[in-house]
N, C-alpha and C. Protein backbone atom coordinates (compact mmCIF):
# COMPACT_ATOMS: atom_id res chain seq x y z
N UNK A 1 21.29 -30.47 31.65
CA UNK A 1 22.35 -30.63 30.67
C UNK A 1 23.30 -29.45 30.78
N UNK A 2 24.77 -29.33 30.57
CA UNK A 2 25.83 -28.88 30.68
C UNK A 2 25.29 -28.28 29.86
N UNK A 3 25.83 -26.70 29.65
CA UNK A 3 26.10 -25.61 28.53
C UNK A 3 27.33 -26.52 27.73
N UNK A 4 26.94 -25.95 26.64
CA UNK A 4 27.60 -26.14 25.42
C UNK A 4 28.45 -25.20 24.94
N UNK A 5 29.61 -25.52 24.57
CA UNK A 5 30.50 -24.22 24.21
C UNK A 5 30.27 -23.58 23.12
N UNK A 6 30.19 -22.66 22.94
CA UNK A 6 29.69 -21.98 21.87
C UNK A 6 30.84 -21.53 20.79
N UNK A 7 30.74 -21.58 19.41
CA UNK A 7 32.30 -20.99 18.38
C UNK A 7 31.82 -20.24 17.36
N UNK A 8 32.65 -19.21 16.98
CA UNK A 8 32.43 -18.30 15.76
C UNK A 8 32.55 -19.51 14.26
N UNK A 9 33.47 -20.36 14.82
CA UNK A 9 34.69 -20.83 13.64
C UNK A 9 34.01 -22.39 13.82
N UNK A 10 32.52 -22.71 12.66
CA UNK A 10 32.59 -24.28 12.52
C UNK A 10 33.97 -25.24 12.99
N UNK A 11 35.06 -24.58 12.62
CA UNK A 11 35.51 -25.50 12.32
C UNK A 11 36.78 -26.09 13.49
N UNK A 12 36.36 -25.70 14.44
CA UNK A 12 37.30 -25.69 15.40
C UNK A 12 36.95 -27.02 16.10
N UNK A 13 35.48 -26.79 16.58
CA UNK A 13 35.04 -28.03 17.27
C UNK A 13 35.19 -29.16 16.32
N UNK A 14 34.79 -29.01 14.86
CA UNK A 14 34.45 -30.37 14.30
C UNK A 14 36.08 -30.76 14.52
N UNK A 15 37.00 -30.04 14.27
CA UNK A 15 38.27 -30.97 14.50
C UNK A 15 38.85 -31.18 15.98
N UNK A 16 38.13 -30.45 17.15
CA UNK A 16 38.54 -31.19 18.05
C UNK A 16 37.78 -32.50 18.17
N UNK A 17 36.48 -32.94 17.62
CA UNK A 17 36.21 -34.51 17.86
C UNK A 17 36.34 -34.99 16.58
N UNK A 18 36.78 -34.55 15.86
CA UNK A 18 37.10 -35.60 14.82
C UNK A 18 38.31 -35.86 14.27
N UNK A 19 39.42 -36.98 13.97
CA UNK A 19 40.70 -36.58 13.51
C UNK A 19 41.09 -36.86 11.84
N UNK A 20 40.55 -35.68 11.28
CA UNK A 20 39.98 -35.97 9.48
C UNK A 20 41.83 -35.93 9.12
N UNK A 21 42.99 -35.61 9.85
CA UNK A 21 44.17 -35.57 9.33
C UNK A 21 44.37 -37.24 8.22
N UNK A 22 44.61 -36.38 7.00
CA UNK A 22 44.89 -38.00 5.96
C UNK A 22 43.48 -38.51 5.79
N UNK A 23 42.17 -38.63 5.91
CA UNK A 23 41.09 -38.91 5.54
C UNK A 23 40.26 -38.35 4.52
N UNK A 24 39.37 -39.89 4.08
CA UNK A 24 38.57 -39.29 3.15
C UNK A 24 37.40 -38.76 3.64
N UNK A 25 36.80 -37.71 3.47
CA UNK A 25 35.73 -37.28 3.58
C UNK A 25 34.50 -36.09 2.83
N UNK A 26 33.55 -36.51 3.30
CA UNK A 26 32.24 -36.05 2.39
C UNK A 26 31.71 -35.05 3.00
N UNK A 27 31.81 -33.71 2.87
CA UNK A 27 31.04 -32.82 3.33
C UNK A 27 29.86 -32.67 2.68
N UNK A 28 28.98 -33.25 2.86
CA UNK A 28 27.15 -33.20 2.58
C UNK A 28 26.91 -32.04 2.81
N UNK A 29 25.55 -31.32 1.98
CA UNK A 29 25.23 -29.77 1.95
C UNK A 29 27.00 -28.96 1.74
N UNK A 30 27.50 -29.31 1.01
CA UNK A 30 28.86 -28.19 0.82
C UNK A 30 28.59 -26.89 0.91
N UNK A 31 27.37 -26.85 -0.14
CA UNK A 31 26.81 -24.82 -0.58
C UNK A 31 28.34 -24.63 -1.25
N UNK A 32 28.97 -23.52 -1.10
CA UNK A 32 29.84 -22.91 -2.02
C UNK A 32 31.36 -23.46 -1.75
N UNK A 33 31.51 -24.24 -0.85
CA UNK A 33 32.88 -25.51 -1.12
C UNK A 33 33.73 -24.78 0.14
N UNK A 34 33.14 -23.68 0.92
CA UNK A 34 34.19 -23.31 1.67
C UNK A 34 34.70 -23.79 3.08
N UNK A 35 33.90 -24.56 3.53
CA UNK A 35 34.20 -25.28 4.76
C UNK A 35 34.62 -26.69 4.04
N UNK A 36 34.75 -27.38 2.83
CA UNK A 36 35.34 -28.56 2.29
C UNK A 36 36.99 -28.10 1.87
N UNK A 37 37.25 -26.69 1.51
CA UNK A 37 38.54 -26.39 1.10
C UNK A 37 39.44 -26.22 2.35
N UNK A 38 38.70 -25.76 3.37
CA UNK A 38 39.33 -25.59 4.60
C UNK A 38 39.92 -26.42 5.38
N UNK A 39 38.88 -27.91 5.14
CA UNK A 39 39.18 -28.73 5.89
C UNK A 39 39.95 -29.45 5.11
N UNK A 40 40.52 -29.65 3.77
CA UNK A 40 41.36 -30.36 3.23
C UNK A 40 42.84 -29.39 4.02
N UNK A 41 42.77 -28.10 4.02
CA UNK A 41 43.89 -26.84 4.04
C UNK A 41 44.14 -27.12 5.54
N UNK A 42 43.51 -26.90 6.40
CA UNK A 42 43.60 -26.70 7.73
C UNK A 42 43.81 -28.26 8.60
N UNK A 43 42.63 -29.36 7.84
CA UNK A 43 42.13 -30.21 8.60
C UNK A 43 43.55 -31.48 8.24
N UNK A 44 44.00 -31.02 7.13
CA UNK A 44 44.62 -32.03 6.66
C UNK A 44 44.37 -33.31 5.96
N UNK A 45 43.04 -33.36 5.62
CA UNK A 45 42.64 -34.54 4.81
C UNK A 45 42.58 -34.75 3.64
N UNK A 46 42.80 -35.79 3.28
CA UNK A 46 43.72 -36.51 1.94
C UNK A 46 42.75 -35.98 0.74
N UNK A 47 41.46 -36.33 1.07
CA UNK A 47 40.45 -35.91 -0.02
C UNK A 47 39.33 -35.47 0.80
N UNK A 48 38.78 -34.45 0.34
CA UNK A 48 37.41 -33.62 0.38
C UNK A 48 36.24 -33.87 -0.79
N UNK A 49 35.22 -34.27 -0.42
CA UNK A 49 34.47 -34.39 -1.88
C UNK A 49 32.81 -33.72 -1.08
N UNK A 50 32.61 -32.69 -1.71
CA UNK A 50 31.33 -32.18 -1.47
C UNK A 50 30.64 -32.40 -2.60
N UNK A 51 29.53 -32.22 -1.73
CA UNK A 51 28.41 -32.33 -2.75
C UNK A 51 27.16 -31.58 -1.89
N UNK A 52 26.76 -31.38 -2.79
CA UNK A 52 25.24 -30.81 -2.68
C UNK A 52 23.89 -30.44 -3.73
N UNK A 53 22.71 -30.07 -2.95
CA UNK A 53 21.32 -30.60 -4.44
C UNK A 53 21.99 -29.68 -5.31
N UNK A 54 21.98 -27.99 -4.56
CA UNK A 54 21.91 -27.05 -5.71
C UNK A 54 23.21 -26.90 -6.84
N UNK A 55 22.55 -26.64 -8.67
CA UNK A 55 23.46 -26.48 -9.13
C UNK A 55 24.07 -25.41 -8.93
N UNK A 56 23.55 -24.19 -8.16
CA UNK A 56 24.54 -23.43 -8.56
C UNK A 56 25.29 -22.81 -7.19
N UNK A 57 25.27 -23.92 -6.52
CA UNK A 57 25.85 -24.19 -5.57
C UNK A 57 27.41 -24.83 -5.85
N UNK A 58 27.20 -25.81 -6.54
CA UNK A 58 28.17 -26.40 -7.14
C UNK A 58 29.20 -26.11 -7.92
N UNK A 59 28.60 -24.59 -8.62
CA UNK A 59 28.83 -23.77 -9.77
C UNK A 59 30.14 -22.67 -8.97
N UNK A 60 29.23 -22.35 -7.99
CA UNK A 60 30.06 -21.22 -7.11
C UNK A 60 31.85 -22.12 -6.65
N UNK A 61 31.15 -23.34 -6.35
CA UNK A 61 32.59 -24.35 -5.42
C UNK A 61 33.60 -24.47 -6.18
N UNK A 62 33.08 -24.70 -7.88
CA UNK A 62 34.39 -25.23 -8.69
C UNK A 62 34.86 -24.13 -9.29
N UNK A 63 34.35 -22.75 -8.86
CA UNK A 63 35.34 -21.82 -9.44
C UNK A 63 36.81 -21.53 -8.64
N UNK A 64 36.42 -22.06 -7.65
CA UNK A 64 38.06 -21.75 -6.69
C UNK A 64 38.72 -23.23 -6.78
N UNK A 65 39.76 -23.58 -7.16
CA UNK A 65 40.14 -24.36 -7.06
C UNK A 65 41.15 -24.54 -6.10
N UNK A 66 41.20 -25.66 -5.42
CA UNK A 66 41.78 -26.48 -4.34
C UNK A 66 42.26 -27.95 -4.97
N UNK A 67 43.36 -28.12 -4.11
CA UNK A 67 44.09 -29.55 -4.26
C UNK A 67 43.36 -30.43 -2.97
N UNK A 68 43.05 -31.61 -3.83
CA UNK A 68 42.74 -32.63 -2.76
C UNK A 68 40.95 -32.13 -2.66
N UNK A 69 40.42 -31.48 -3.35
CA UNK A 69 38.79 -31.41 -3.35
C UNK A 69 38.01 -31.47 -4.31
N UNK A 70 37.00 -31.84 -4.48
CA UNK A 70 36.09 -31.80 -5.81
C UNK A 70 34.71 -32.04 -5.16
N UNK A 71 33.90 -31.74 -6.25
CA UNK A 71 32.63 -31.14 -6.10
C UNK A 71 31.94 -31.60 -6.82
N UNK A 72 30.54 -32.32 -6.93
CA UNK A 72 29.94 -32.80 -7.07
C UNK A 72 27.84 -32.24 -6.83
N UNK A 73 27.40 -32.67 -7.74
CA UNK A 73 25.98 -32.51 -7.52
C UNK A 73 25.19 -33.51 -6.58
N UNK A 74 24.25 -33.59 -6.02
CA UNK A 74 23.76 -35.29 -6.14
C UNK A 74 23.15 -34.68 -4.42
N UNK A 75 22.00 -35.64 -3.75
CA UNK A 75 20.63 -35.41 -2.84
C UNK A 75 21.45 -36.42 -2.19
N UNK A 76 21.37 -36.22 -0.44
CA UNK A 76 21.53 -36.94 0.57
C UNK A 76 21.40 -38.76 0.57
N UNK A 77 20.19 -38.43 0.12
CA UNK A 77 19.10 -39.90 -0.29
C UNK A 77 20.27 -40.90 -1.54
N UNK A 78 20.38 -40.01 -2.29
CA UNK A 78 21.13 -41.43 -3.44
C UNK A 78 22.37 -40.59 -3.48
N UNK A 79 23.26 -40.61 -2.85
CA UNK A 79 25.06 -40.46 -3.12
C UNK A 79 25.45 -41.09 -4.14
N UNK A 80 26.56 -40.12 -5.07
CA UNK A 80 26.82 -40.80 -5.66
C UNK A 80 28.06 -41.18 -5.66
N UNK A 81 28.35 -42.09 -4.69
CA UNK A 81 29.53 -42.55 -4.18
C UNK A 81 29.60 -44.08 -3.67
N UNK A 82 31.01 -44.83 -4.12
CA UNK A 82 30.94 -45.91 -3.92
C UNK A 82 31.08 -46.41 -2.47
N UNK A 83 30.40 -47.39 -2.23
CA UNK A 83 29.96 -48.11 -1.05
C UNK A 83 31.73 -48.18 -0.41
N UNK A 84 31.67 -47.55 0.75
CA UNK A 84 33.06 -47.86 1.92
C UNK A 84 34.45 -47.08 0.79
N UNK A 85 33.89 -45.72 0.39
CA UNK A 85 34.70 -44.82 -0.04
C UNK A 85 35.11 -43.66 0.69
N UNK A 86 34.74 -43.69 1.89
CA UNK A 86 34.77 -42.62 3.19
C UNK A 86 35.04 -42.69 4.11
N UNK A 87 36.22 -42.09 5.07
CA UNK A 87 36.09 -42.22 6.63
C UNK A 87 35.69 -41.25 7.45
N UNK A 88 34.70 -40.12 6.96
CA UNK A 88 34.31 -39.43 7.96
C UNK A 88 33.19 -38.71 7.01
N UNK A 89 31.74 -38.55 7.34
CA UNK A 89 31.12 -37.99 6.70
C UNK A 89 30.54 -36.64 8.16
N UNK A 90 30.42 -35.13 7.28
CA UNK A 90 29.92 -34.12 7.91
C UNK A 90 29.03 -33.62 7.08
N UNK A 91 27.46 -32.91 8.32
CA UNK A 91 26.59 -32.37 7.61
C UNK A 91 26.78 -31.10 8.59
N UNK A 92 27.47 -30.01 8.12
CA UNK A 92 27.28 -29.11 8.63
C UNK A 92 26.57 -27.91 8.12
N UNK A 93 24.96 -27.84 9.35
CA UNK A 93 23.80 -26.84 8.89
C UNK A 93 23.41 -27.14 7.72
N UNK A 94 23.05 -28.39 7.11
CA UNK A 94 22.62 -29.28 6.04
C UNK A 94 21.55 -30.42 6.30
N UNK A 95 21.64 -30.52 7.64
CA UNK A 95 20.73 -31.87 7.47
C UNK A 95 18.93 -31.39 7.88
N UNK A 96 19.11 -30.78 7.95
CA UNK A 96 17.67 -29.89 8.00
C UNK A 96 16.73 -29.57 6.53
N UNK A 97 17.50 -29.99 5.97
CA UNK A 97 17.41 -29.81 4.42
C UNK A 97 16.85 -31.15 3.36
N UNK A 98 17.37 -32.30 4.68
CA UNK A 98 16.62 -33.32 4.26
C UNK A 98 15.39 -33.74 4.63
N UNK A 99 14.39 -33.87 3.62
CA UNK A 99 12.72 -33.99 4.38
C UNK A 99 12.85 -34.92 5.16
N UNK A 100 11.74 -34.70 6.38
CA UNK A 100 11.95 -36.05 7.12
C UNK A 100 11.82 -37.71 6.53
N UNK A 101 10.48 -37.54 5.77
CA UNK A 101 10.74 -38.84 4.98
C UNK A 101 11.58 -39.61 4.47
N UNK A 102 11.83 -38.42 4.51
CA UNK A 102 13.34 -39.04 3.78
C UNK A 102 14.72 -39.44 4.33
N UNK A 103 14.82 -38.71 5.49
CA UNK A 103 15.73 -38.65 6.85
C UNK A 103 16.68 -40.38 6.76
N UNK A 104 16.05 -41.61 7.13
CA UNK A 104 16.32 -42.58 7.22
C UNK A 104 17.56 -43.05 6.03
N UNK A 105 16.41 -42.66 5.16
CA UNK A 105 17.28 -43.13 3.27
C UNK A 105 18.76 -42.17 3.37
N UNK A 106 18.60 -41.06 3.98
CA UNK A 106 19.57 -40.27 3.70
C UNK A 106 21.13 -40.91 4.66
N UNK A 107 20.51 -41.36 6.10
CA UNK A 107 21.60 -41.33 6.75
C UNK A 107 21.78 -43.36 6.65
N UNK A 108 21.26 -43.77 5.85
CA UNK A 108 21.46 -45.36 5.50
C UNK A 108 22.67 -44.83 4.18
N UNK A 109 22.27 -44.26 3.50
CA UNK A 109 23.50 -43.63 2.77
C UNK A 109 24.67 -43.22 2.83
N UNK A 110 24.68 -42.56 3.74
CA UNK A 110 25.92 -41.79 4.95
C UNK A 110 26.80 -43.24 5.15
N UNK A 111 25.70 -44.17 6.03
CA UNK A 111 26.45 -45.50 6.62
C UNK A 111 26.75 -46.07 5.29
N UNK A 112 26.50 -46.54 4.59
CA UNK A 112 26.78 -47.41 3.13
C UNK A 112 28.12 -46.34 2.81
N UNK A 113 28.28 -45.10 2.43
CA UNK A 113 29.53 -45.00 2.08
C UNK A 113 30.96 -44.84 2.62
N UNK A 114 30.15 -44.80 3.99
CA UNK A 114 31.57 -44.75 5.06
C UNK A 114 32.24 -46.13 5.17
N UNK A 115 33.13 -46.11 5.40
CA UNK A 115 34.42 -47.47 5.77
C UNK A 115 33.71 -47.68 7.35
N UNK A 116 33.69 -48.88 7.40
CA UNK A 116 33.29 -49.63 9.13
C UNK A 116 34.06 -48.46 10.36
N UNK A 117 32.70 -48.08 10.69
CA UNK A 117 33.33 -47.37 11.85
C UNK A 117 33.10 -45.89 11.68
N UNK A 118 32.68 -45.66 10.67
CA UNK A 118 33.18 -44.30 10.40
C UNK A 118 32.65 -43.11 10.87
N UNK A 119 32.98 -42.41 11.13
CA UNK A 119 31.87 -41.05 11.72
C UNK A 119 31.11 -40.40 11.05
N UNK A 120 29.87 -39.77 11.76
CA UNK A 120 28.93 -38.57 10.57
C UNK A 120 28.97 -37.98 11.59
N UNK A 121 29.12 -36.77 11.20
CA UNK A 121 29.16 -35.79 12.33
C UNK A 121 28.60 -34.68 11.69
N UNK A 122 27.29 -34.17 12.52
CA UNK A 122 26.08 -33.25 11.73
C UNK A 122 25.85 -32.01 12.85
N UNK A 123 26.08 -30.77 12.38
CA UNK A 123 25.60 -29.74 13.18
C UNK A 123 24.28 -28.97 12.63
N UNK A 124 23.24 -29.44 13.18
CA UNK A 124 22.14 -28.38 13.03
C UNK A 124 22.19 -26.68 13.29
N UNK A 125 21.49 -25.81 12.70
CA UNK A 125 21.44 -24.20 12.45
C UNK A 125 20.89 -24.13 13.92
N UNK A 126 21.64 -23.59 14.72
CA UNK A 126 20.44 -23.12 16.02
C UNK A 126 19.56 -21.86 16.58
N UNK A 127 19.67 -21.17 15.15
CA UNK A 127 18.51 -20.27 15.09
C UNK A 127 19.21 -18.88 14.13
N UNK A 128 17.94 -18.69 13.42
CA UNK A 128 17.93 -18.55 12.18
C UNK A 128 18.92 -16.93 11.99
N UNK A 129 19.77 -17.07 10.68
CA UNK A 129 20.40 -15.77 10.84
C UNK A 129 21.84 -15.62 11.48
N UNK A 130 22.01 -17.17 12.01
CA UNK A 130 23.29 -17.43 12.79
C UNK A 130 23.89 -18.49 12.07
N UNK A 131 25.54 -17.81 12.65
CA UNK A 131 26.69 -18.80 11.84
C UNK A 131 27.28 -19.54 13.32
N UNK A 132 27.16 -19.04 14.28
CA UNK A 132 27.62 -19.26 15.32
C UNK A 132 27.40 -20.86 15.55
N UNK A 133 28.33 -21.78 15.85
CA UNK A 133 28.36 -23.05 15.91
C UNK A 133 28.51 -23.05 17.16
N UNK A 134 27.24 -23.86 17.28
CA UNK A 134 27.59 -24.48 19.58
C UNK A 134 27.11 -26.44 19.75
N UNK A 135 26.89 -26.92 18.70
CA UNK A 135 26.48 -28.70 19.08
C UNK A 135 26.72 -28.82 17.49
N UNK A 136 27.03 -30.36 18.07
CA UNK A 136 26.82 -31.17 17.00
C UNK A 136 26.64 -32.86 17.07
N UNK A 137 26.15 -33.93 16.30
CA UNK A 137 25.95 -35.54 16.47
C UNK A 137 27.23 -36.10 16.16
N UNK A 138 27.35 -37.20 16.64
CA UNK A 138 28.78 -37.85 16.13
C UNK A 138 28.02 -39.22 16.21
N UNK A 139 28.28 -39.64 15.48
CA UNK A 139 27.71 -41.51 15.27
C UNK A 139 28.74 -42.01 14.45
N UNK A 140 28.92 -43.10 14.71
CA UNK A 140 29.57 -44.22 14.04
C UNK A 140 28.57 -45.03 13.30
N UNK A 141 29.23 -45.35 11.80
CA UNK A 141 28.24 -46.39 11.01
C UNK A 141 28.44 -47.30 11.57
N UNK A 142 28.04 -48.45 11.39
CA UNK A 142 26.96 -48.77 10.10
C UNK A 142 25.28 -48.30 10.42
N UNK A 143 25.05 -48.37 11.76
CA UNK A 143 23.86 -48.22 12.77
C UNK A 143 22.97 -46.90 12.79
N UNK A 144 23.69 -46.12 11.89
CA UNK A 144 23.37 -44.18 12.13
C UNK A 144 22.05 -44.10 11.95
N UNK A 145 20.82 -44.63 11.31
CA UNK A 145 19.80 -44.34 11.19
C UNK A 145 18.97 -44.64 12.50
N UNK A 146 19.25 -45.72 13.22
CA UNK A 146 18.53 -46.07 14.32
C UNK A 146 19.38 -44.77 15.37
N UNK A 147 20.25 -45.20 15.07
CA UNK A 147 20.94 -44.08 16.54
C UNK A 147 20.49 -42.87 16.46
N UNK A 148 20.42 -42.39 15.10
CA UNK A 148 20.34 -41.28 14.76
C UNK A 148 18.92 -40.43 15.59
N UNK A 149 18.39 -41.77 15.03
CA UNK A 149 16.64 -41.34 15.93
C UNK A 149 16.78 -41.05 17.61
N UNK A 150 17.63 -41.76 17.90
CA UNK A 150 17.90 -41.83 19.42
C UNK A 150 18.21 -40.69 19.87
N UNK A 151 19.29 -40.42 19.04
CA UNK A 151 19.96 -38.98 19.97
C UNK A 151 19.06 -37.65 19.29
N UNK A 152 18.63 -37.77 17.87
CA UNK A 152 17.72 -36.44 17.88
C UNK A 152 16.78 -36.07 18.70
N UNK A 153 15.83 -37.68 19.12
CA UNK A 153 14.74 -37.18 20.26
C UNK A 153 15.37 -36.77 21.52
N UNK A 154 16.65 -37.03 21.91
CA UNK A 154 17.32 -36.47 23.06
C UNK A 154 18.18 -35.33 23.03
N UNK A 155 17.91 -34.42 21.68
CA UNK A 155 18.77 -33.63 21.27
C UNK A 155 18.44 -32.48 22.31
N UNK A 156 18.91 -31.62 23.39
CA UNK A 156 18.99 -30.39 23.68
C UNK A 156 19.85 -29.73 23.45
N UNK A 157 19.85 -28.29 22.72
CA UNK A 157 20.77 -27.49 22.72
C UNK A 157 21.13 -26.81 23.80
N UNK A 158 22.31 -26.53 23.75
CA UNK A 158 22.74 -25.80 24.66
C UNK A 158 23.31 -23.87 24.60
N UNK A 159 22.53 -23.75 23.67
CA UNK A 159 22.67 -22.39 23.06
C UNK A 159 21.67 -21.57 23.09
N UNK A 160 21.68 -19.80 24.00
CA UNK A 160 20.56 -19.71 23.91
C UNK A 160 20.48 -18.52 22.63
């Protein structure tokens, strides 16, 4: 497998494969809202809506306020968001967070709130203590739970 390019800045890669300009999207695991404010600021998308378990996670996000974002509580597994309210869902350094059991429920969720077609695009932590972003999944719903399985068992990083 090819080396993987490696970035200081999440947020460079997620917008070279993804084009969130004017889209709705769900940053899953938010933590303190700062990669959801960015990407409304930088990415150009219409709406940002994070969410994540912790409250005071949530607590930290809505003290800065941003246009075009809001913040929300609520677990991978039950979103609380209406069915085909999304065109791009991201778990960045979040999905590790969901038990495996639970894994399936979480990304059948993902697909249920995205619009046909839509992307999830998830970067796992690649070792501990690091911000440094080098991979990430891209799937299209509705299918993400089966695929999902596919490409994790084929997941190699490319970071050492």
């Amino acid at each position: 497998m090819k080396d993987l390019p490696v970035y200081a800045d999440e947020l460079i890669p997620l917008m070279q494969a993804l084009d969130l300009g004017g889209a709705r999207v769900l940053d899953l695991g938010c933590g303190n809202g700062g990669l959801s404010r960015r990407i409304a600021r930088e990415a150009a998308a219409a709406h940002v809506t994070g969410i994540d378990a912790e409250a005071a996670q949530i607590a930290r996000a809505v003290e800065k306020d941003a246009p075009a974002v809001f913040f929300l509580q609520g677990r991978g597994e039950a979103l609380p968001l209406k069915t085909a309210s999304m065109d791009a869902a991201i778990m960045m350094k979040s999905l590790h967070h969901v038990p495996i059991p639970s894994m399936d429920t979480a990304l059948a969720e993902l697909a249920r709130l995205l619009r046909p077609g839509g992307p999830i695009s998830a970067n796992p932590p690649m070792r501990a203590r690091s911000t440094t972003f080098c991979g990430y999944f891209t799937m299209k719903a509705p299918n993400a739970p089966r695929r999902w399985r596919r490409l994790s068992a084929a997941w190699t990083p490319g970071c050492s």
